[in-house]
C-alpha atoms as a PDB file:
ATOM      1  CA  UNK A   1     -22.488  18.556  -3.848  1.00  0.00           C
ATOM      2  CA  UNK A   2     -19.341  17.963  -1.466  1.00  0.00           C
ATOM      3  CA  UNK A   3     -17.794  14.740  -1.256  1.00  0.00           C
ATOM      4  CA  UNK A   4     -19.099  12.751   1.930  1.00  0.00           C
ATOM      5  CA  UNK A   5     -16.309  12.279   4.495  1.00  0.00           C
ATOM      6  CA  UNK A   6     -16.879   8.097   3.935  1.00  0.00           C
ATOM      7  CA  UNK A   7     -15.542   9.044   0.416  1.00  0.00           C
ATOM      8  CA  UNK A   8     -13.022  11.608   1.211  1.00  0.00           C
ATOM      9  CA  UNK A   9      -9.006  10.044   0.412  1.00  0.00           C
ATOM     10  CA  UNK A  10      -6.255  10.629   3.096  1.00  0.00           C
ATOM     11  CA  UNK A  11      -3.025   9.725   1.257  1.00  0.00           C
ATOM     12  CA  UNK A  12      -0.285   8.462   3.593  1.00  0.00           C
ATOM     13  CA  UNK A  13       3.580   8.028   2.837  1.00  0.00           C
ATOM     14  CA  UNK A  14       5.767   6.695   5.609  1.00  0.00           C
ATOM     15  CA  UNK A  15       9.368   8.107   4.596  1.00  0.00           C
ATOM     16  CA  UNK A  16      12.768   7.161   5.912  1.00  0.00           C
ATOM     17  CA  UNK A  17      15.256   9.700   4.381  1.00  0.00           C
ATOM     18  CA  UNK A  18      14.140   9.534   1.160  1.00  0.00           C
ATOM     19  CA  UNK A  19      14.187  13.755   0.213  1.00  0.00           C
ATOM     20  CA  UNK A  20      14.237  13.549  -2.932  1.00  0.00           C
ATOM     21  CA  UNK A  21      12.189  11.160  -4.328  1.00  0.00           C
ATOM     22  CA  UNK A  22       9.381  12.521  -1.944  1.00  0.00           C
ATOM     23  CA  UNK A  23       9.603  15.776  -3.392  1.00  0.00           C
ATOM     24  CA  UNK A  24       8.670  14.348  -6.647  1.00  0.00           C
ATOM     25  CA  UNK A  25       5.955  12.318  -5.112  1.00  0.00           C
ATOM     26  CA  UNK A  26       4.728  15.401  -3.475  1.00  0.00           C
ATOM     27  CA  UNK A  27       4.468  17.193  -6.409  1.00  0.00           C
ATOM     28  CA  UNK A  28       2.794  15.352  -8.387  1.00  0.00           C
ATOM     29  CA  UNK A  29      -0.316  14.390  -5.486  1.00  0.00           C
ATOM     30  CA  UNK A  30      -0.392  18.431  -5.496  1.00  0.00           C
ATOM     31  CA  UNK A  31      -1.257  18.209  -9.773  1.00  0.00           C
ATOM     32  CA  UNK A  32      -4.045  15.344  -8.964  1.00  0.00           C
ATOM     33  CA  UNK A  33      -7.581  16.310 -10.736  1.00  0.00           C
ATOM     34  CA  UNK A  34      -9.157  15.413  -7.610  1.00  0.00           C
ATOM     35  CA  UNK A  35      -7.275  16.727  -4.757  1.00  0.00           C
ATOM     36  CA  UNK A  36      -6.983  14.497  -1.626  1.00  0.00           C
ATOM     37  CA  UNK A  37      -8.287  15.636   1.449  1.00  0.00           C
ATOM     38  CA  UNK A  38      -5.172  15.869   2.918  1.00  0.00           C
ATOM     39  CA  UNK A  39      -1.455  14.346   2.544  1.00  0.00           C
ATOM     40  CA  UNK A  40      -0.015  12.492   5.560  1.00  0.00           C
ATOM     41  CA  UNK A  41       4.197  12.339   5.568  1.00  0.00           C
ATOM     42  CA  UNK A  42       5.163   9.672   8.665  1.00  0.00           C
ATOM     43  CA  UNK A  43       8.653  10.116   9.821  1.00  0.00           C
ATOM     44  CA  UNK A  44       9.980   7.833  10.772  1.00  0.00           C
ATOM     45  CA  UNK A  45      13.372   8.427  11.950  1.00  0.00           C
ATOM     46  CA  UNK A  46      14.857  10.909   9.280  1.00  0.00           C
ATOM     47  CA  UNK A  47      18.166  12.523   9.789  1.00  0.00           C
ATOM     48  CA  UNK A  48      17.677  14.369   5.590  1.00  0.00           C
ATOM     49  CA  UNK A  49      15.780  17.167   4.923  1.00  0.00           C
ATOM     50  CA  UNK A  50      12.262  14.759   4.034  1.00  0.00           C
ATOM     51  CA  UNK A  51      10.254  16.995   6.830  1.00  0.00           C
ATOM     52  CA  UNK A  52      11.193  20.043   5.579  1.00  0.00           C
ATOM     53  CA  UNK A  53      10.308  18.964   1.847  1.00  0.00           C
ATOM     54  CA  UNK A  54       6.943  17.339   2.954  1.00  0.00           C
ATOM     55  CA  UNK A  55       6.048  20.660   5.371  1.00  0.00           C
ATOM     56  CA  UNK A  56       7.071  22.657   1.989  1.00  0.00           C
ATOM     57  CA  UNK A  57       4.399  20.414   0.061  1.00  0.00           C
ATOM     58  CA  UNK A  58       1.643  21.310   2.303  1.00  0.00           C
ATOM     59  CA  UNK A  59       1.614  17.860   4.040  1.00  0.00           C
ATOM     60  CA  UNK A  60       0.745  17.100   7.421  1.00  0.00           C
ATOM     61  CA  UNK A  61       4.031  15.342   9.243  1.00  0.00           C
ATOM     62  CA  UNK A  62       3.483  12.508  11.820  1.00  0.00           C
ATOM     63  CA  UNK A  63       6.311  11.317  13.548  1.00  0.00           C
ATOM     64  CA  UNK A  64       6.983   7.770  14.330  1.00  0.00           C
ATOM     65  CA  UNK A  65       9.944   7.060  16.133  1.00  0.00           C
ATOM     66  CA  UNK A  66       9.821   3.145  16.397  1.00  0.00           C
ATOM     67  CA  UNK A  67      11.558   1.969  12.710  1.00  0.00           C
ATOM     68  CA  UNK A  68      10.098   0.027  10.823  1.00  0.00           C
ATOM     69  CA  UNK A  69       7.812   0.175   7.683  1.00  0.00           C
ATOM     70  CA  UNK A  70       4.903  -1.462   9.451  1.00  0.00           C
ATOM     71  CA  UNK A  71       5.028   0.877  12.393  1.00  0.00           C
ATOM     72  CA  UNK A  72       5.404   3.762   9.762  1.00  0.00           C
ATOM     73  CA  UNK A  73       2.456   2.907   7.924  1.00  0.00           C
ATOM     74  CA  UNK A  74       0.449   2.279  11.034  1.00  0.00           C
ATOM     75  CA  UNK A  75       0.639   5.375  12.588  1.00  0.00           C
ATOM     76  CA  UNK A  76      -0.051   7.462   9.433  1.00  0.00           C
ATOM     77  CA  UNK A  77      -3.318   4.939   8.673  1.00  0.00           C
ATOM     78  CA  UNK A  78      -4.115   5.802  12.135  1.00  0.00           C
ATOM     79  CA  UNK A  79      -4.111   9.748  11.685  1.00  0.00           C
ATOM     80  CA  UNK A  80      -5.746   9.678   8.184  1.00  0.00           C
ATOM     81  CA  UNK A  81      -9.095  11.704   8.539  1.00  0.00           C
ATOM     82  CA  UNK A  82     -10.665  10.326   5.457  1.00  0.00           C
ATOM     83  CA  UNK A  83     -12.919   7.205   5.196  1.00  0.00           C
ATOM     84  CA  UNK A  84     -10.115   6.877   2.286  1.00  0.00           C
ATOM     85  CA  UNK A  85      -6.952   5.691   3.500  1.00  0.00           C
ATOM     86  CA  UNK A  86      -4.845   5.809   0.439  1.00  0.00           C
ATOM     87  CA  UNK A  87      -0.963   4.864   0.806  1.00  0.00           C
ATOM     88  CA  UNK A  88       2.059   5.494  -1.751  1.00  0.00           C
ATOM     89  CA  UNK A  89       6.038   5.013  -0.614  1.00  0.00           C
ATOM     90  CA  UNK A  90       8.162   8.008  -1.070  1.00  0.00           C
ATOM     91  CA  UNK A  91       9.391   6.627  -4.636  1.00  0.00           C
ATOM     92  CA  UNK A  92       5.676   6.526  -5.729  1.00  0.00           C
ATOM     93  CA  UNK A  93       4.521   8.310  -9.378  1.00  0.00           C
ATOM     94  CA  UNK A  94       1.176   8.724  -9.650  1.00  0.00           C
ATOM     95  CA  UNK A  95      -0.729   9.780 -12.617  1.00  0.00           C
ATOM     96  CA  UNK A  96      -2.535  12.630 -12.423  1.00  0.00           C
ATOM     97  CA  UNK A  97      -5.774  10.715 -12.400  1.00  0.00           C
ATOM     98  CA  UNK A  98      -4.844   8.661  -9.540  1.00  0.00           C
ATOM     99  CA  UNK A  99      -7.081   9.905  -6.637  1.00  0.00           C
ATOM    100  CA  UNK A 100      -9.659   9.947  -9.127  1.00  0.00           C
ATOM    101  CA  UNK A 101      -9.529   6.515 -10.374  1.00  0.00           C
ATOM    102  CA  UNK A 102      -9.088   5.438  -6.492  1.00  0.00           C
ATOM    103  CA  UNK A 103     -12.277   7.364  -5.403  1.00  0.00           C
ATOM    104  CA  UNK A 104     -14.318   5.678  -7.844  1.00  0.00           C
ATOM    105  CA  UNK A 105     -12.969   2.253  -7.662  1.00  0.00           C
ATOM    106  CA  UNK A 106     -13.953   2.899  -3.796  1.00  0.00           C
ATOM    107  CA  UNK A 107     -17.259   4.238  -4.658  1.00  0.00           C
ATOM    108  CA  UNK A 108     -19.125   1.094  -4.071  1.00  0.00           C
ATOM    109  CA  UNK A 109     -18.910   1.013  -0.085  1.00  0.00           C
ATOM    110  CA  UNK A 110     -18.438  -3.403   0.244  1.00  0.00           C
ATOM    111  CA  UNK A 111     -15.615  -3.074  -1.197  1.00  0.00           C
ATOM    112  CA  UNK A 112     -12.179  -3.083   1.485  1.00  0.00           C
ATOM    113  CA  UNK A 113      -9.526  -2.416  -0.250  1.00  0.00           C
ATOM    114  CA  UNK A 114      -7.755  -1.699  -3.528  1.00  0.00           C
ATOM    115  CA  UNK A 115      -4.506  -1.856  -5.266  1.00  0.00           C
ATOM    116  CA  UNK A 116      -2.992  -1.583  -8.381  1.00  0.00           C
ATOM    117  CA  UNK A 117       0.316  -2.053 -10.900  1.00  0.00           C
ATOM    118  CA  UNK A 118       3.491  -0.252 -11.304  1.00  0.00           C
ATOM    119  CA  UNK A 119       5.937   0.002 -13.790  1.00  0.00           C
ATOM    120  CA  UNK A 120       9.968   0.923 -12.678  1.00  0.00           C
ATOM    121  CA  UNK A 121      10.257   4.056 -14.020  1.00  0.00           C
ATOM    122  CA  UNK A 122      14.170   4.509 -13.701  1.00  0.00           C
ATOM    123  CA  UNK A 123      15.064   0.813 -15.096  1.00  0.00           C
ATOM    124  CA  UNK A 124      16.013   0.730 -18.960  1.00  0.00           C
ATOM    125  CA  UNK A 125      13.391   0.305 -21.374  1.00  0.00           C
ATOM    126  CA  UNK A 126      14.159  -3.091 -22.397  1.00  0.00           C
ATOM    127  CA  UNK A 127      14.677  -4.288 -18.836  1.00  0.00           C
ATOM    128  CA  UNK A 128      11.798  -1.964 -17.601  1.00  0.00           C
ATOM    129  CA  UNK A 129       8.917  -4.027 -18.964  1.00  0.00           C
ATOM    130  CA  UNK A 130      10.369  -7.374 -18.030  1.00  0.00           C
ATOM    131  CA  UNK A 131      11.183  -6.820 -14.814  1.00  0.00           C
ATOM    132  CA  UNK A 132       7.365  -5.420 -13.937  1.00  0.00           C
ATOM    133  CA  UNK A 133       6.083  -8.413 -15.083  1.00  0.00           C
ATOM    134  CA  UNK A 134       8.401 -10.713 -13.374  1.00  0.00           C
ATOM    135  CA  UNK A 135       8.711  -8.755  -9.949  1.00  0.00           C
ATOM    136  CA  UNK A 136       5.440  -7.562  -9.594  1.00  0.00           C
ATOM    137  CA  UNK A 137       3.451 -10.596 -11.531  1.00  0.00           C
ATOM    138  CA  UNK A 138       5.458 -12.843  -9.225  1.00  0.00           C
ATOM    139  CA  UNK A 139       4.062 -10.834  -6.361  1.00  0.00           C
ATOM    140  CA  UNK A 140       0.585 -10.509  -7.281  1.00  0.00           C
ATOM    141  CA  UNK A 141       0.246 -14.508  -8.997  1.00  0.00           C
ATOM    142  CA  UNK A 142       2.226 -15.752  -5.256  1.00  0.00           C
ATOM    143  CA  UNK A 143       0.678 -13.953  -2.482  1.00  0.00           C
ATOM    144  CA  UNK A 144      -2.449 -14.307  -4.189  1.00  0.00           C
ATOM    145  CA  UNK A 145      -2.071 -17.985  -3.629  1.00  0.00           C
ATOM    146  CA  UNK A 146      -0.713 -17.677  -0.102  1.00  0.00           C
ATOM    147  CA  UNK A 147      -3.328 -15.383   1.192  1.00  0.00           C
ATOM    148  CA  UNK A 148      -6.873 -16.901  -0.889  1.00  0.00           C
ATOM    149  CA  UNK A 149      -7.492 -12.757  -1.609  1.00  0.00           C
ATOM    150  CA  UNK A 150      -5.742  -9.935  -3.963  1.00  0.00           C
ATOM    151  CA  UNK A 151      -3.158  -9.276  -2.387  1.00  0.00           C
ATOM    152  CA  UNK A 152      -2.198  -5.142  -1.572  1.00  0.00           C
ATOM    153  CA  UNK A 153       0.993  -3.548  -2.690  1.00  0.00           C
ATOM    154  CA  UNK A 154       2.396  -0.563  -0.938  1.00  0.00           C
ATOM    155  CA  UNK A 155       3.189   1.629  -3.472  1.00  0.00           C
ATOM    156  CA  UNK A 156      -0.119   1.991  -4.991  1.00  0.00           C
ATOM    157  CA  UNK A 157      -2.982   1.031  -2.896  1.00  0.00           C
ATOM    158  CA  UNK A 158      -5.862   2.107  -0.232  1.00  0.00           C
ATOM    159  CA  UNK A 159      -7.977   0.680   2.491  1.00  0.00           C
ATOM    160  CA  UNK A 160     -11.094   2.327   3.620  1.00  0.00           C
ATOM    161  CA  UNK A 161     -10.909   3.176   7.156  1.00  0.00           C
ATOM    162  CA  UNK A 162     -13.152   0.710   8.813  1.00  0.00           C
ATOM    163  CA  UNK A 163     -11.490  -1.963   7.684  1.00  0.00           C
ATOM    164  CA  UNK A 164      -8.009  -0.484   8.801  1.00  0.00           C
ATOM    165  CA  UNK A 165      -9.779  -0.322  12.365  1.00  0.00           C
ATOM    166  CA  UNK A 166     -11.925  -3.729  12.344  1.00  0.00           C
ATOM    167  CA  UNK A 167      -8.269  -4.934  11.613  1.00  0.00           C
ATOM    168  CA  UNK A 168      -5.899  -3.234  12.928  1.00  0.00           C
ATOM    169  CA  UNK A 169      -5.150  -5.470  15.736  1.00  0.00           C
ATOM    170  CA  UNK A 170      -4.240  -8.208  13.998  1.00  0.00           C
ATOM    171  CA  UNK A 171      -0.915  -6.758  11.676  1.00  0.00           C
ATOM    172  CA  UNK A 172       2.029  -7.757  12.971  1.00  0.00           C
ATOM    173  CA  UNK A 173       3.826  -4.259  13.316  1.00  0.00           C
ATOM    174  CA  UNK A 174       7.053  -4.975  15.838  1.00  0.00           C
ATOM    175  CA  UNK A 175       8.132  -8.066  13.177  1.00  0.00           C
ATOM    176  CA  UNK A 176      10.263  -7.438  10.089  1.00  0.00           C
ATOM    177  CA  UNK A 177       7.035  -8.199   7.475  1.00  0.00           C
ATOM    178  CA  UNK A 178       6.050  -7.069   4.396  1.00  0.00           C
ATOM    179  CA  UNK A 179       3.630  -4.364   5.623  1.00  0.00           C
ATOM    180  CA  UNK A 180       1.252  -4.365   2.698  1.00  0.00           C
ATOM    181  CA  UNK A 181       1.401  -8.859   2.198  1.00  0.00           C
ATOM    182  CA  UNK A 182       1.042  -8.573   5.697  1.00  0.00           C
ATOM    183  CA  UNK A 183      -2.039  -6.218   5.755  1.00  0.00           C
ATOM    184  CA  UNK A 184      -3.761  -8.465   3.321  1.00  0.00           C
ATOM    185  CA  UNK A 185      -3.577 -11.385   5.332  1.00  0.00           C
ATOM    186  CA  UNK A 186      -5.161  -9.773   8.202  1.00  0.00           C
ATOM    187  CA  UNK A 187      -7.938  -8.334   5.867  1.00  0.00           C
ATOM    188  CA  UNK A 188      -8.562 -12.226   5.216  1.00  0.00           C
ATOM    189  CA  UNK A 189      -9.995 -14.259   2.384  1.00  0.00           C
ATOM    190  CA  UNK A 190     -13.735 -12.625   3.014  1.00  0.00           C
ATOM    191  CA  UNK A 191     -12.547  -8.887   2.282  1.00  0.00           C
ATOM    192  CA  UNK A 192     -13.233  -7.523  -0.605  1.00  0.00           C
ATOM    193  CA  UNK A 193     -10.009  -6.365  -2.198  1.00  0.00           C
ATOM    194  CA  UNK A 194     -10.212  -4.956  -5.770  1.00  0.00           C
ATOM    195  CA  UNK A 195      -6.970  -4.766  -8.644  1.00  0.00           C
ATOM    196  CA  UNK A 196      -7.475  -1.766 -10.710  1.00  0.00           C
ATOM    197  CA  UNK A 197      -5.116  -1.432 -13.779  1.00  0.00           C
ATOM    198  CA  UNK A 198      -6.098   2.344 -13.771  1.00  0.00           C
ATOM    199  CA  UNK A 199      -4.050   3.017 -10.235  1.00  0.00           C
ATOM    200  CA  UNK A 200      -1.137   1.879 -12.157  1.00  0.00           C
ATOM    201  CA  UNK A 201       2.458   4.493 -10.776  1.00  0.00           C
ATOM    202  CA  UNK A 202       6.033   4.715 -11.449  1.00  0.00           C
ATOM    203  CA  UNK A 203       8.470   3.515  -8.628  1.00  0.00           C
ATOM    204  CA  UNK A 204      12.373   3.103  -8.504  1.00  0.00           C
ATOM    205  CA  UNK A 205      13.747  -0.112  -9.489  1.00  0.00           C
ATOM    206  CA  UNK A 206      16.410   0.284  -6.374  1.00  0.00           C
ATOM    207  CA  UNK A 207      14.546  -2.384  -4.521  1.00  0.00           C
ATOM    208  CA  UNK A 208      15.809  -5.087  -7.504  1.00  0.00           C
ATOM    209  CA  UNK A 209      19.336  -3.993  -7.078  1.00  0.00           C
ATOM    210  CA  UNK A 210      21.879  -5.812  -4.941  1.00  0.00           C
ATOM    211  CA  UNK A 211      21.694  -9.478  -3.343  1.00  0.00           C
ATOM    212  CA  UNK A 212      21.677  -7.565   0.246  1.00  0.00           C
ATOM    213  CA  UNK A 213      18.361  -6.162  -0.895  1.00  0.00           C
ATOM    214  CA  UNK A 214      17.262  -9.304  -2.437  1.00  0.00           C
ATOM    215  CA  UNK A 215      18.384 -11.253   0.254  1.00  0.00           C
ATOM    216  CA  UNK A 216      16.248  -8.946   2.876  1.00  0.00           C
ATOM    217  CA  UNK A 217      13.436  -9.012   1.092  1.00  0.00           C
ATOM    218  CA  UNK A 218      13.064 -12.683   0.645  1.00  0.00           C
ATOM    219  CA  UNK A 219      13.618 -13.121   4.543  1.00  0.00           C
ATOM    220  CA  UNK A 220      10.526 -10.552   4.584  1.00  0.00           C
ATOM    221  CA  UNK A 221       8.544 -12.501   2.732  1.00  0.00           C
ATOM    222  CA  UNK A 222       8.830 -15.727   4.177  1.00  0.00           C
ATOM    223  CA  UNK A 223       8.388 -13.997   7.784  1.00  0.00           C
ATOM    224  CA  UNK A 224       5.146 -12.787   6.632  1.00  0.00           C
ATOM    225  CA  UNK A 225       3.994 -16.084   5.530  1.00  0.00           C
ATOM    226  CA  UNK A 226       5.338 -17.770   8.750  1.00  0.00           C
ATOM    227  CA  UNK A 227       3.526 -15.239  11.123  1.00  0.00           C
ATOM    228  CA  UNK A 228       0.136 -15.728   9.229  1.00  0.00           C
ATOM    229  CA  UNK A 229       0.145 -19.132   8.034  1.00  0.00           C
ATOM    230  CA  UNK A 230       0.531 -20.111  11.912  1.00  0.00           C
ATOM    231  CA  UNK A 231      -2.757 -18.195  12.389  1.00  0.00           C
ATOM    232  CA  UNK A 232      -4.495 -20.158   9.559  1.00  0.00           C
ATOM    233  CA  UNK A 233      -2.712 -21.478   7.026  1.00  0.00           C
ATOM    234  CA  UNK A 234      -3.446 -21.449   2.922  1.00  0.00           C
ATOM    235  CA  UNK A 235      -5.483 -24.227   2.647  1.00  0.00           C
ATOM    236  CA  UNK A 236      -8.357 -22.744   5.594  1.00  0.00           C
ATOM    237  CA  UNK A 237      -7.808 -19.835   4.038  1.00  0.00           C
ATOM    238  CA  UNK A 238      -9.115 -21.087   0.709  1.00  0.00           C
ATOM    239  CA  UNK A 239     -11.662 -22.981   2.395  1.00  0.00           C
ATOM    240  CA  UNK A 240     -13.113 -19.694   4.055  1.00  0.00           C
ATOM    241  CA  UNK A 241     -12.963 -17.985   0.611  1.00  0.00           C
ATOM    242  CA  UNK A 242     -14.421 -21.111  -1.524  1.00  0.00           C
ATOM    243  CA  UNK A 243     -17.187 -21.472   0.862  1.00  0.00           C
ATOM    244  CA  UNK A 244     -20.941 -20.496   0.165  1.00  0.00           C
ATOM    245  CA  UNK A 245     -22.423 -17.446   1.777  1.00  0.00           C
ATOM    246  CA  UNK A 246     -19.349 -15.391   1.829  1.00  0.00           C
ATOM    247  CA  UNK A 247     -20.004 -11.215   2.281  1.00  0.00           C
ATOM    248  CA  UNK A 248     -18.586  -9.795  -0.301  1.00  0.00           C
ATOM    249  CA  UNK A 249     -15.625 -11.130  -1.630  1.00  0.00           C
ATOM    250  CA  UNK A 250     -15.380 -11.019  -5.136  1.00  0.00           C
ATOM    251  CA  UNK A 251     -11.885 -11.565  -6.890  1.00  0.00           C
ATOM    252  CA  UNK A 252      -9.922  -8.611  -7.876  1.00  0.00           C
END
């Protein structure tokens, strides 16, 4: 029996120059047990050779001209055809069980969203483990806090498409934000947003070298929190989510 369109998985991977590590990323979505309905590549600006690796792939290029990660990420969630809106970055390794895992942990229709771990692939072994837990457990433990939900992380996560439209509005895409804290915010306390260990990829540790990069993305992070905590701040938040007769929301 073919897979319903509401279950179907669009996978989208906004890309700034970033050739080669989408290459690998390409290849391995083109090994997945369950191929995705289709791969979306946003451009967003490149001056490498990243469209001519993702047209090479098979992928379907959408340009987005306006920088920005937000803006990126938009405008492929906005062409995905599937009900599935999966999203990786460029640097993304995903097992070969990946689309699987993420079609069944979206099997249940209530639930919004899901997410997963990741492990720097390219960091030393006795660094590697540390800095997952530290980087990434900071992330999930904080934001967690800050937005009363699970929060999403880019690199390994998907929305289903209703809930990218019922929200869509309400992301803050012409601000320097995390894209994916930001995204959970909007989803709100109520959504159902799932961690599954089993969506678990690789990614570069680049993003933990250099007090530049550091620097930017702390100033990220606290715009993210500024922009959404002025729209209701953690303690509603928790409020909403602690309240009786919530739809839905069940911790990830």
């Amino acid at each position: 029996m073919p897979t319903p369109d509401s279950q179907r998985v669009s996978v989208v991977i906004p890309v700034l120059d970033d050739a080669v590590e989408l290459r690998e990323c390409l290849a391995l979505l083109a090994r997945q047990e369950t191929p995705p309905l289709e791969v979306v590549v946003v451009d967003n600006g490149c001056s490498d050779n990243s469209v001519e690796v993702a047209l090479a792939a098979g992928a379907r290029v959408v340009r987005e001209e306006r920088r920005g990660i937000p803006r990126a990420a938009a405008a492929g969630y906005d062409a995905a055809r599937g009900g599935i809106v999966a999203r990786l970055d460029a640097d993304s390794r995903p097992a070969p069980d990946w689309t699987t895992r993420l079609s069944r942990a979206m099997a249940d229709e209530t639930v919004d969203a899901v997410t997963g771990p990741g492990r720097f692939h390219d960091v030393a072994w006795p660094v590697r483990a540390l800095a997952g837990l530290v980087y990434l457990g900071a992330y999930y433990a904080l934001t967690t806090l800050a937005t009363a939900n699970t929060p999403l992380w880019g690199s390994s996560m998907a929305i289903r498409r209703s809930s990218w439209q019922r929200v869509r509005d309400q992301v803050h895409l012409d601000a320097d934000v995390h894209d994916d804290m930001d995204l959970s915010f909007a989803l709100g306390p109520r959504a159902t947003i799932r961690y599954v260990h089993g969506l678990g990829v690789g990614v570069s540790g680049r993003s933990l070298v250099g007090l530049p990069q550091l620097r930017r993305r702390m100033d990220r992070a606290f715009t993210t929190l500024r922009l959404n905590w002025a729209i209701s701040p953690p303690w509603e938040r928790w409020q909403r989510r602690l309240s009786p007769g919530r739809a839905g929301s069940t911790p990830g």
